[in-house]
C-alpha atoms as a PDB file:
ATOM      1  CA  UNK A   1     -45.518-179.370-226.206  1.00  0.00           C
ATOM      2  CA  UNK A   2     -43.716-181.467-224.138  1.00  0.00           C
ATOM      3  CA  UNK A   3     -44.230-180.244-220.959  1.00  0.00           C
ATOM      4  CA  UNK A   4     -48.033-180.569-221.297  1.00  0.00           C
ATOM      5  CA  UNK A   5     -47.982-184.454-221.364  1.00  0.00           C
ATOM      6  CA  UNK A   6     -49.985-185.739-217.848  1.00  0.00           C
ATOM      7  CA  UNK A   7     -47.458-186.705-215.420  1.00  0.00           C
ATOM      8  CA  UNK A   8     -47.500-190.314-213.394  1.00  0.00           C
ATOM      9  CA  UNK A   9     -45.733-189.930-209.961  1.00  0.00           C
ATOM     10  CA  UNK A  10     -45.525-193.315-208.085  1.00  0.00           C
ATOM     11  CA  UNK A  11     -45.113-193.638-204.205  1.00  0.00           C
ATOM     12  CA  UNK A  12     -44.277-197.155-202.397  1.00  0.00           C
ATOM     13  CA  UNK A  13     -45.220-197.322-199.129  1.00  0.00           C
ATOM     14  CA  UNK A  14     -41.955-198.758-197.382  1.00  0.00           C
ATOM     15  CA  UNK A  15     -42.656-197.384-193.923  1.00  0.00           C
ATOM     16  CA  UNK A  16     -43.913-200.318-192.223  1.00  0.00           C
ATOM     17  CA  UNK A  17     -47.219-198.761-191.876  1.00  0.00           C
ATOM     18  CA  UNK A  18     -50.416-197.951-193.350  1.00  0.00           C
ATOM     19  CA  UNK A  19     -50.467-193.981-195.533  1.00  0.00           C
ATOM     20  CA  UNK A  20     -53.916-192.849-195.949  1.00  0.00           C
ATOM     21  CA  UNK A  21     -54.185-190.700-198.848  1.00  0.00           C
ATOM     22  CA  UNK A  22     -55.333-186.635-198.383  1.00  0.00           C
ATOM     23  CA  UNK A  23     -59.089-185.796-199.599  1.00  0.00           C
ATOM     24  CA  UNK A  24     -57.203-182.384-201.330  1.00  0.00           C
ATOM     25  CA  UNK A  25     -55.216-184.757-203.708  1.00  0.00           C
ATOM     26  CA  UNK A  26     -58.479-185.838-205.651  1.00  0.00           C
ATOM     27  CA  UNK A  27     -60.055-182.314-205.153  1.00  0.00           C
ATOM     28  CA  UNK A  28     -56.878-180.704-206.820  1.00  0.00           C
ATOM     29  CA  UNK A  29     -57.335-182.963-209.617  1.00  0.00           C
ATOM     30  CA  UNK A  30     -55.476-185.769-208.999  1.00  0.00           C
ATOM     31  CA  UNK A  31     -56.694-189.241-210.378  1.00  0.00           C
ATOM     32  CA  UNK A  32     -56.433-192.586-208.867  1.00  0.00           C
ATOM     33  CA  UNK A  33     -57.280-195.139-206.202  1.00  0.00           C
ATOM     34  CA  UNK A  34     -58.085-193.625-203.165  1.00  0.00           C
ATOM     35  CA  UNK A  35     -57.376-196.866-200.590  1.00  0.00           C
ATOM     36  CA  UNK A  36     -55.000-196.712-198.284  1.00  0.00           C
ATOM     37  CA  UNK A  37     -52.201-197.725-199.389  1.00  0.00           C
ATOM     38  CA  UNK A  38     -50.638-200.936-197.107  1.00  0.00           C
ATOM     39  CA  UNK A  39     -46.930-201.766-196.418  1.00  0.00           C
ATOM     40  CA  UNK A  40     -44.722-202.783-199.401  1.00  0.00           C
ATOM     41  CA  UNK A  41     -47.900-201.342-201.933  1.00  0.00           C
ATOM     42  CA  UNK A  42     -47.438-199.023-204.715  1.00  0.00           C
ATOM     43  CA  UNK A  43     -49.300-196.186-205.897  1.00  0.00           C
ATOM     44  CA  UNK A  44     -49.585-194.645-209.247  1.00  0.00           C
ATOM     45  CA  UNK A  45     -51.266-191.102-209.258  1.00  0.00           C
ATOM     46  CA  UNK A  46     -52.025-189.097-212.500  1.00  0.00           C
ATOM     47  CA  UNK A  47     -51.806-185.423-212.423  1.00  0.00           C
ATOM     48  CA  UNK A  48     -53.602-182.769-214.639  1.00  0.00           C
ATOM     49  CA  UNK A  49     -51.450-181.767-217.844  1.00  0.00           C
ATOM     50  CA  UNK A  50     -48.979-179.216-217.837  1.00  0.00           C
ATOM     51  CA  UNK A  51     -48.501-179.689-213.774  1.00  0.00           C
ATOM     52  CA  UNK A  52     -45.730-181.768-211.575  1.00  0.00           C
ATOM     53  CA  UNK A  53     -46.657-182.913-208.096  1.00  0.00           C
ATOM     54  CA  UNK A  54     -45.758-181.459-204.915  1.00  0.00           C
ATOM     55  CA  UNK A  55     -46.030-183.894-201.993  1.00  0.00           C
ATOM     56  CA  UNK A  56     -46.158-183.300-198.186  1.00  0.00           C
ATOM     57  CA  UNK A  57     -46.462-186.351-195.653  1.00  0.00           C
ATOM     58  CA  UNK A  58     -47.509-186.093-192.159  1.00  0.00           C
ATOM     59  CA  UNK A  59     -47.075-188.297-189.373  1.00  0.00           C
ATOM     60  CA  UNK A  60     -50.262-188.848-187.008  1.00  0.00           C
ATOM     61  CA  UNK A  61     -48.190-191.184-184.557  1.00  0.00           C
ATOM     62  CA  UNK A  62     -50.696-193.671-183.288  1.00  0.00           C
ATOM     63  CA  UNK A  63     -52.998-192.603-185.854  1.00  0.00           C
ATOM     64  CA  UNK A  64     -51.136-193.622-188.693  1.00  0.00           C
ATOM     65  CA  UNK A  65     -49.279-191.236-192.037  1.00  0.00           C
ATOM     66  CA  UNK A  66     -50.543-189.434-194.575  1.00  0.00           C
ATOM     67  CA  UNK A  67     -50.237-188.476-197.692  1.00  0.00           C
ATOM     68  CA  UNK A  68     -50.695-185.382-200.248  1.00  0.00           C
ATOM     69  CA  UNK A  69     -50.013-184.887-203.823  1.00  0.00           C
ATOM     70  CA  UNK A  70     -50.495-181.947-204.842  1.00  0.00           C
ATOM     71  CA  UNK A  71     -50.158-180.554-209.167  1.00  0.00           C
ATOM     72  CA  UNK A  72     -49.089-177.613-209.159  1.00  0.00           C
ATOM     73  CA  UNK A  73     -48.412-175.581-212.364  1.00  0.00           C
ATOM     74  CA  UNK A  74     -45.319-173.939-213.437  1.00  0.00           C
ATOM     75  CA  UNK A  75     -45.560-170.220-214.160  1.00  0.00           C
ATOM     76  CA  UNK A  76     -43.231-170.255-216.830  1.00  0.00           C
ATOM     77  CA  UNK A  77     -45.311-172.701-219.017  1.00  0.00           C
ATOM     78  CA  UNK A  78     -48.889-171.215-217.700  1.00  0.00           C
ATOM     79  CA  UNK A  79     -51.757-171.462-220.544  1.00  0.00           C
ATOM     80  CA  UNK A  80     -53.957-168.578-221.066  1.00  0.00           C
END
């Protein structure tokens, strides 16, 4: 099935500033490099099969951004 390929979502860091990366998005089952990633950098994460990311952002002022991808699985397409 289709839908059950892993997913690739990229993120470049165009903020001027440095996005640390969320400890959840490797505990959720996220894959990839887990550096900061630096102004004008790209980032490539892989996601589980059969889920799409959902990604939140914070801004720490001072203390820099932050980033979360989170897979999340769609209920219509849910394995059992």
């Amino acid at each position: 099935m289709e839908w059950m390929k892993k997913m690739k979502i990229k993120y470049f860091n165009d903020t001027g500033r440095i996005v640390t990366i969320h400890p959840a998005t490797f505990l959720q089952g996220c894959t990839g490099d887990k550096d900061p990633i630096k102004y004008l950098e790209e980032r490539t994460f892989i996601l589980p099969e059969g889920t799409y990311p959902w990604v939140k952002m914070w801004d720490y002022g001072e203390a820099g951004l932050s980033i979360l991808v989170s897979p999340i699985a769609d209920k219509d397409h849910s394995v059992e």
